[in-house]
C-alpha atoms as a PDB file:
ATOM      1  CA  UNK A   1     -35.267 -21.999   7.379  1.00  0.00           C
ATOM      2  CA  UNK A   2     -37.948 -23.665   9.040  1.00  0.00           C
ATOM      3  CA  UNK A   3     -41.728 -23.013   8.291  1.00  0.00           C
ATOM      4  CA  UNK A   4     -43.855 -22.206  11.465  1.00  0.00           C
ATOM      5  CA  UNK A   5     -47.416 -22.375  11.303  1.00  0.00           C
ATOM      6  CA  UNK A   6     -48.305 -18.867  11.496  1.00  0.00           C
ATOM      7  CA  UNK A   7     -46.143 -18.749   8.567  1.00  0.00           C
ATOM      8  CA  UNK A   8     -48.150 -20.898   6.456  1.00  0.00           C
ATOM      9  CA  UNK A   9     -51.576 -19.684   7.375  1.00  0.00           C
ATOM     10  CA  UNK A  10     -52.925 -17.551   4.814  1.00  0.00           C
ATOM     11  CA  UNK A  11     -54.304 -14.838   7.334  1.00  0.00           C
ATOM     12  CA  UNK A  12     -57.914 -13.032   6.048  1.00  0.00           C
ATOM     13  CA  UNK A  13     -59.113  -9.944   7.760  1.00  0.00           C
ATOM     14  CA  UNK A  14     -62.202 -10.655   8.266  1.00  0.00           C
ATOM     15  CA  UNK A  15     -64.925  -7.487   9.066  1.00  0.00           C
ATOM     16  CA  UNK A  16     -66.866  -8.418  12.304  1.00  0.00           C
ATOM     17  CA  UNK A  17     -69.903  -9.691  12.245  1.00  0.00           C
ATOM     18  CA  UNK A  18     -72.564  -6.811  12.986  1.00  0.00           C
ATOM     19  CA  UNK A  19     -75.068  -7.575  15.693  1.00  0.00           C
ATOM     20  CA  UNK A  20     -78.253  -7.233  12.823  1.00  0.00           C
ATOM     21  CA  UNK A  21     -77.593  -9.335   9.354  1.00  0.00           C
ATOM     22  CA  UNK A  22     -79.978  -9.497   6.590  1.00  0.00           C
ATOM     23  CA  UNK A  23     -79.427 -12.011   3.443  1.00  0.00           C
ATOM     24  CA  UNK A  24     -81.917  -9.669   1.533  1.00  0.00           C
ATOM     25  CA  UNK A  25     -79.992  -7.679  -0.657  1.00  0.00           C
ATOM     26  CA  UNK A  26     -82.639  -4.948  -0.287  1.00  0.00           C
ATOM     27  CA  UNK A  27     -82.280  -4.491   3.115  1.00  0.00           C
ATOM     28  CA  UNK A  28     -80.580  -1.785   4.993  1.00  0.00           C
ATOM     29  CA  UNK A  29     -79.112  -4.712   7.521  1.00  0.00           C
ATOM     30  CA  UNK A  30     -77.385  -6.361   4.266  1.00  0.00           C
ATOM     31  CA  UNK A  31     -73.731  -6.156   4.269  1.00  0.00           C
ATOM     32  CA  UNK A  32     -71.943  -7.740   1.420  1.00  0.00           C
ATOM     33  CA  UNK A  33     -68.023  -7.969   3.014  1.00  0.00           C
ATOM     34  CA  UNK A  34     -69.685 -10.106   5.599  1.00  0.00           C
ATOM     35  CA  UNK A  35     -70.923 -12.832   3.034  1.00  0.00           C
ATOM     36  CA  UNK A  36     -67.842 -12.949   0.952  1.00  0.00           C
ATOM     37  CA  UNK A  37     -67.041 -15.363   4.321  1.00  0.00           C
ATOM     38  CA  UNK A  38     -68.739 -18.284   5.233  1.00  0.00           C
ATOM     39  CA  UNK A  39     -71.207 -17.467   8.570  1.00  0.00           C
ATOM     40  CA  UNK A  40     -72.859 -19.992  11.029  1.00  0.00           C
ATOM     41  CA  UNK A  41     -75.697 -19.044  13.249  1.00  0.00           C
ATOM     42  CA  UNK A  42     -76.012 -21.210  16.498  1.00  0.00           C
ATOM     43  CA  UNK A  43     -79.466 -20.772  17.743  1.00  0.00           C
ATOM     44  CA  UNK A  44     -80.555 -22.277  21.243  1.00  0.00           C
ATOM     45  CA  UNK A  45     -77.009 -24.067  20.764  1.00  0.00           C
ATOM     46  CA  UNK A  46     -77.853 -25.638  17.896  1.00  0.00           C
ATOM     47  CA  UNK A  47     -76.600 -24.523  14.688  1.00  0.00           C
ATOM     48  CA  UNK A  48     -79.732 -23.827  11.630  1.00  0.00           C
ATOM     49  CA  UNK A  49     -78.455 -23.358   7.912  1.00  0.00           C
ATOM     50  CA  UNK A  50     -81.754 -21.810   7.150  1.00  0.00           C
ATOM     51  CA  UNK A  51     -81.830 -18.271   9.114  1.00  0.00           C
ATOM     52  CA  UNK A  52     -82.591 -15.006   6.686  1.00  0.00           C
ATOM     53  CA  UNK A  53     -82.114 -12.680   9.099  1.00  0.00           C
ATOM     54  CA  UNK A  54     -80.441 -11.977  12.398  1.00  0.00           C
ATOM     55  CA  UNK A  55     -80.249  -9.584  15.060  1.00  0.00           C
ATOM     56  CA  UNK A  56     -77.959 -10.579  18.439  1.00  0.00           C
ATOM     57  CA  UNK A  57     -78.733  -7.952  21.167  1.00  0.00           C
ATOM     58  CA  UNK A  58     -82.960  -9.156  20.389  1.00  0.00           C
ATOM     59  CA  UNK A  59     -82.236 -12.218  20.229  1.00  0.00           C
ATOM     60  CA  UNK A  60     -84.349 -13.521  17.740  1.00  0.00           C
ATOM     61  CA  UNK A  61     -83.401 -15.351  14.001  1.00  0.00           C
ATOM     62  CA  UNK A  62     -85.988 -15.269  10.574  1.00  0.00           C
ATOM     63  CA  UNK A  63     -86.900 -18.232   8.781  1.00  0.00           C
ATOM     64  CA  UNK A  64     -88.658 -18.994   5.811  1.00  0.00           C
ATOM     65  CA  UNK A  65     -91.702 -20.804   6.811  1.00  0.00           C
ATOM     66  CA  UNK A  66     -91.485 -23.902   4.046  1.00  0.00           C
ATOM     67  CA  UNK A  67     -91.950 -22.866   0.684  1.00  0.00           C
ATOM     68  CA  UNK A  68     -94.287 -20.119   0.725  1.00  0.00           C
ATOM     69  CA  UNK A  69     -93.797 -16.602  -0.874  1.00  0.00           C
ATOM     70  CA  UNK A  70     -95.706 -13.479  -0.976  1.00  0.00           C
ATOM     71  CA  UNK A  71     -97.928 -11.623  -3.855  1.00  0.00           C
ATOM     72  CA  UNK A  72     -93.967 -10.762  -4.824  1.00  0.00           C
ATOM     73  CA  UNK A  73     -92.438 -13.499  -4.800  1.00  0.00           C
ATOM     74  CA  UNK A  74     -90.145 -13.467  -1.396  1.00  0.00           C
ATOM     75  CA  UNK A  75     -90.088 -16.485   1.056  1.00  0.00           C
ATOM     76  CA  UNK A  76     -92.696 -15.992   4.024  1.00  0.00           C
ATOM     77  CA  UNK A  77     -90.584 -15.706   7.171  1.00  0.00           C
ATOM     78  CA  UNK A  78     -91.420 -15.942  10.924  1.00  0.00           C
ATOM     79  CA  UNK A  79     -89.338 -15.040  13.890  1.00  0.00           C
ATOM     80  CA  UNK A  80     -88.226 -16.978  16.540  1.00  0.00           C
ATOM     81  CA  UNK A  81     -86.806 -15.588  19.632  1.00  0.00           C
ATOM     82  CA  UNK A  82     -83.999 -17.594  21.564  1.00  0.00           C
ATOM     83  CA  UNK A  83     -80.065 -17.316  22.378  1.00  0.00           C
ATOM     84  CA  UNK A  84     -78.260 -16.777  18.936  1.00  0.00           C
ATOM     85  CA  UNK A  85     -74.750 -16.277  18.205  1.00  0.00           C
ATOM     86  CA  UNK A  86     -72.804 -16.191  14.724  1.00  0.00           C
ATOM     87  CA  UNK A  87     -69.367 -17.044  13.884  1.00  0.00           C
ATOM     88  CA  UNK A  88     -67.514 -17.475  11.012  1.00  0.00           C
ATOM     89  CA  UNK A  89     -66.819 -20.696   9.956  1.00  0.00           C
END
């Protein structure tokens, strides 16, 4: 019996990717199914490794603005608006 390559694919069901993703665990746009998979954010066609926050239909990404954290302790963020688009990796 031959092996085809659909056969040896180990095939994932991924969930799909909501159009508003937080990485704050505290937020109500956290899902944690989505970040058992590895997610890439392409931003004004190029891809950032730094983005907090998404939301697609806006069209805008958060980023931490360098090292800086509030009286509690989270990063500082700003938004920037632009094209975005995630995909799983």
């Amino acid at each position: 019996m031959k092996a085809t390559p659909n056969c040896t694919r180990l095939q994932v069901n991924k969930p799909p990717l909501p159009d508003h993703l937080s990485t704050d665990a505290r937020s109500k746009f956290h899902d944690a199914k989505v970040f058992e998979h590895d997610i890439g954010i392409l931003f004004n066609d190029k891809e950032r490794f730094d983005v907090e926050e998404y939301c697609l239909s806006e069209g805008w990404i958060k980023v931490p603005v360098g090292k800086k954290v509030d009286r509690f302790g989270y990063p500082l963020t700003v938004k920037l608006k632009g094209k975005v688009e995630a995909f799983y990796k």
